[in-house]
N, C-alpha and C. Protein backbone atom coordinates (compact mmCIF):
# COMPACT_ATOMS: atom_id res chain seq x y z
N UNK A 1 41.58 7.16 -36.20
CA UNK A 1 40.18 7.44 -36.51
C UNK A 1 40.15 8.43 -37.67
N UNK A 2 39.18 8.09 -38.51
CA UNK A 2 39.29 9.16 -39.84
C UNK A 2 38.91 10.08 -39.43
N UNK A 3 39.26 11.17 -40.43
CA UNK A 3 38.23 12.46 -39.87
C UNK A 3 36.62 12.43 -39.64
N UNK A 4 36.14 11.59 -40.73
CA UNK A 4 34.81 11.69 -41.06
C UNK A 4 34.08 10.70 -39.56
N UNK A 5 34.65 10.10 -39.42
CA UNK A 5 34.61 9.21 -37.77
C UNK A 5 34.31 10.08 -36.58
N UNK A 6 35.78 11.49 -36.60
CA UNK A 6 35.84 11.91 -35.68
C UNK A 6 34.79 13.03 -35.61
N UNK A 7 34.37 13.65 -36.45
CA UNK A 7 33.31 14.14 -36.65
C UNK A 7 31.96 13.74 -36.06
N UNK A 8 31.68 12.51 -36.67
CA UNK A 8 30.55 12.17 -36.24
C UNK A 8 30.59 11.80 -34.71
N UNK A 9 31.58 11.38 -34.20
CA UNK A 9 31.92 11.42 -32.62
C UNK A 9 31.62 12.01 -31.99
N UNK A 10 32.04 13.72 -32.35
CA UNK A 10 31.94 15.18 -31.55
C UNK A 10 30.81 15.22 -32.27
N UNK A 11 29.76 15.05 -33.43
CA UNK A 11 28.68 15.66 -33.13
C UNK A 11 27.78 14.98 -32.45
N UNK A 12 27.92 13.66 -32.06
CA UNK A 12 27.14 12.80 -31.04
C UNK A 12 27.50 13.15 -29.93
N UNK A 13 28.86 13.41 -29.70
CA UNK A 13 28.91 13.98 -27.86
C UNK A 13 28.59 14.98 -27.90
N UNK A 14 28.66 16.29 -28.45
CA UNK A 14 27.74 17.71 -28.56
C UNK A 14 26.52 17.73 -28.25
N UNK A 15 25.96 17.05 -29.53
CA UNK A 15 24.34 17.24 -29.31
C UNK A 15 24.14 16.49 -27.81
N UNK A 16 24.25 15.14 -27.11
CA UNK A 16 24.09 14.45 -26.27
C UNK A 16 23.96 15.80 -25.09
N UNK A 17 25.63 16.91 -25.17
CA UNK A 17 25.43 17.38 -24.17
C UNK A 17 24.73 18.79 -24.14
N UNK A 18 24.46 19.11 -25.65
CA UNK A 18 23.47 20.44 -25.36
C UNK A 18 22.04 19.96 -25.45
N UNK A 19 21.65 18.78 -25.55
CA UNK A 19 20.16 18.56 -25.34
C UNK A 19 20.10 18.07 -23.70
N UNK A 20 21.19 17.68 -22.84
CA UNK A 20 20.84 17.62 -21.21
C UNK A 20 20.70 19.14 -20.94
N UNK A 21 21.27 19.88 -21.24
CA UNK A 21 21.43 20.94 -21.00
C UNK A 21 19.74 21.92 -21.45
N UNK A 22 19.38 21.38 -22.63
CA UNK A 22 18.09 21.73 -23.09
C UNK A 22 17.03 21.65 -21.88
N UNK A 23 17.34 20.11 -21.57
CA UNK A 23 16.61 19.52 -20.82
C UNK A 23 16.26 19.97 -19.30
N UNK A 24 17.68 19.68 -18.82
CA UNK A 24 17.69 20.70 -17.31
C UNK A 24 17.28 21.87 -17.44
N UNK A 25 17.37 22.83 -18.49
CA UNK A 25 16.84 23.93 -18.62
C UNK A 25 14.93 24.31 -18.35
N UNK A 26 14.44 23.08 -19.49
CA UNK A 26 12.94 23.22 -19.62
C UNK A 26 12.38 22.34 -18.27
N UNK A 27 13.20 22.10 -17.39
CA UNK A 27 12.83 21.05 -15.97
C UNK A 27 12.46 22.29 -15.34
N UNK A 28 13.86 23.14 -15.22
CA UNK A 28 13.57 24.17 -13.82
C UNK A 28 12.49 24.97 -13.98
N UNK A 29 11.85 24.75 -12.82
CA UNK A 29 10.55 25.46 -12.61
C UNK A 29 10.73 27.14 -12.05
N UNK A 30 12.09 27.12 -12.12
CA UNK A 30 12.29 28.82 -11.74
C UNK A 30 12.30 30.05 -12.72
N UNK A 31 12.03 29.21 -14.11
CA UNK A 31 12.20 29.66 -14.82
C UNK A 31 10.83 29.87 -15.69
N UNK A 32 10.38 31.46 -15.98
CA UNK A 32 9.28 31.65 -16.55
C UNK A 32 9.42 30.99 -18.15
N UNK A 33 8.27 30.85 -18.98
CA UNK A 33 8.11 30.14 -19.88
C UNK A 33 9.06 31.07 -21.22
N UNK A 34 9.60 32.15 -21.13
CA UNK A 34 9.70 32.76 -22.41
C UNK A 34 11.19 32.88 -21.86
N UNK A 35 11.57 32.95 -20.73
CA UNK A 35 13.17 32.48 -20.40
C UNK A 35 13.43 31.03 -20.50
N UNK A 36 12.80 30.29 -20.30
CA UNK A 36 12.98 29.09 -21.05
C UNK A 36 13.21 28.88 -22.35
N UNK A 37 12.42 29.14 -23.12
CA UNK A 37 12.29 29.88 -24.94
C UNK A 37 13.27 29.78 -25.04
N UNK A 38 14.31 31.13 -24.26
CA UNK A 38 15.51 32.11 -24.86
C UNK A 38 16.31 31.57 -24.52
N UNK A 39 16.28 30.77 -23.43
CA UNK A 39 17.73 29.81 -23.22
C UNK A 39 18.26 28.59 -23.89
N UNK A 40 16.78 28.15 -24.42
CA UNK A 40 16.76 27.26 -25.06
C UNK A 40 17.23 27.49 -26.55
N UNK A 41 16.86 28.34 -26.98
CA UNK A 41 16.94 28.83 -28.79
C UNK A 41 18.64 29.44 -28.76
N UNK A 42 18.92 29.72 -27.38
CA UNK A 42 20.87 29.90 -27.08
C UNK A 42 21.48 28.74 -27.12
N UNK A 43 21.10 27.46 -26.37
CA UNK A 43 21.81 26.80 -26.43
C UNK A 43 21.74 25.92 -27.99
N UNK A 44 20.44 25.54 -28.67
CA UNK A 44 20.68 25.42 -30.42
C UNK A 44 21.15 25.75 -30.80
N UNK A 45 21.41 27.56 -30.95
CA UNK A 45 22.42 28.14 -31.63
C UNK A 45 23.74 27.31 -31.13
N UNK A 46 23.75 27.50 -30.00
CA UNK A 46 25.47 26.60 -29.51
C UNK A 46 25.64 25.51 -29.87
N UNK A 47 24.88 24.55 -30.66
CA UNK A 47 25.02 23.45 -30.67
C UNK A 47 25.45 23.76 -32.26
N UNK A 48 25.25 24.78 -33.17
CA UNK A 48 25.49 24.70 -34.57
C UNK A 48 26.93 25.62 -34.33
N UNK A 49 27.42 26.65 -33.48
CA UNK A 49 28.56 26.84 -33.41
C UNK A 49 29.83 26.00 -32.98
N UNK A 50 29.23 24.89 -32.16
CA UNK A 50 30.26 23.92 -31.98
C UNK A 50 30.48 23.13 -32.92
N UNK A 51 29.49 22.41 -33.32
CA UNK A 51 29.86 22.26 -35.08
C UNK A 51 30.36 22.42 -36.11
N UNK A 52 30.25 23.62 -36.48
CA UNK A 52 30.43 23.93 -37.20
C UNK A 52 31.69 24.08 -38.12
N UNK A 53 33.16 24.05 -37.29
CA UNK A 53 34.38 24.02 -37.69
C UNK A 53 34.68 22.11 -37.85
N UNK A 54 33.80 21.39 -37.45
CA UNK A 54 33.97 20.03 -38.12
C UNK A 54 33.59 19.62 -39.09
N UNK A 55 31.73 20.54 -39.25
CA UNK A 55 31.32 20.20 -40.81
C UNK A 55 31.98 20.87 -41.86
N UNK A 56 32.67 21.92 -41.69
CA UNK A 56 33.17 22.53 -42.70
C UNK A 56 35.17 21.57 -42.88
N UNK A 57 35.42 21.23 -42.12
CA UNK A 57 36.83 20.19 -41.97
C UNK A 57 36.35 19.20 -43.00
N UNK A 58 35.15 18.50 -42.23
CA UNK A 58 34.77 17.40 -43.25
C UNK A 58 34.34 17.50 -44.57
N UNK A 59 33.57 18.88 -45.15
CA UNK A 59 33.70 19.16 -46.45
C UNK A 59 34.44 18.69 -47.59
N UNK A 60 35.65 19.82 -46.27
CA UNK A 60 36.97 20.39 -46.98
C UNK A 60 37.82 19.02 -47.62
N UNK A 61 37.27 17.85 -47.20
CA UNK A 61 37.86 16.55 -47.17
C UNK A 61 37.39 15.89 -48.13
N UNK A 62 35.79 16.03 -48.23
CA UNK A 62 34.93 15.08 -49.21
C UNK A 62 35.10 16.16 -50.60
């Protein structure tokens, strides 16, 4: 698999699994509306730190 393949792989299984994660998050009802917010705007950020060492691989390539 090329790099540029494997890339787009892990960022389709990433995002897939920090938006369930989004998701279960904005479900639970135990959770007041502005802890929802903050967990939510954590796990985005996590979704550009997991990333991030592939978009810059794949750059480094193109």
């Amino acid at each position: 698999m090329s790099p540029s393949a494997s890339s787009k792989t892990l960022a389709l299984e990433t995002f897939k699994d920090f938006s369930e994660e989004i998701v279960s998050i904005r479900e639970n009802k135990d959770f007041n509306s502005s802890a929802i917010e903050r967990l939510s705007k954590e796990k985005i950020a996590g979704v550009t730190d997991a990333l991030l060492p592939a978009m810059q691989s794949v750059a480094r390539i193109c």
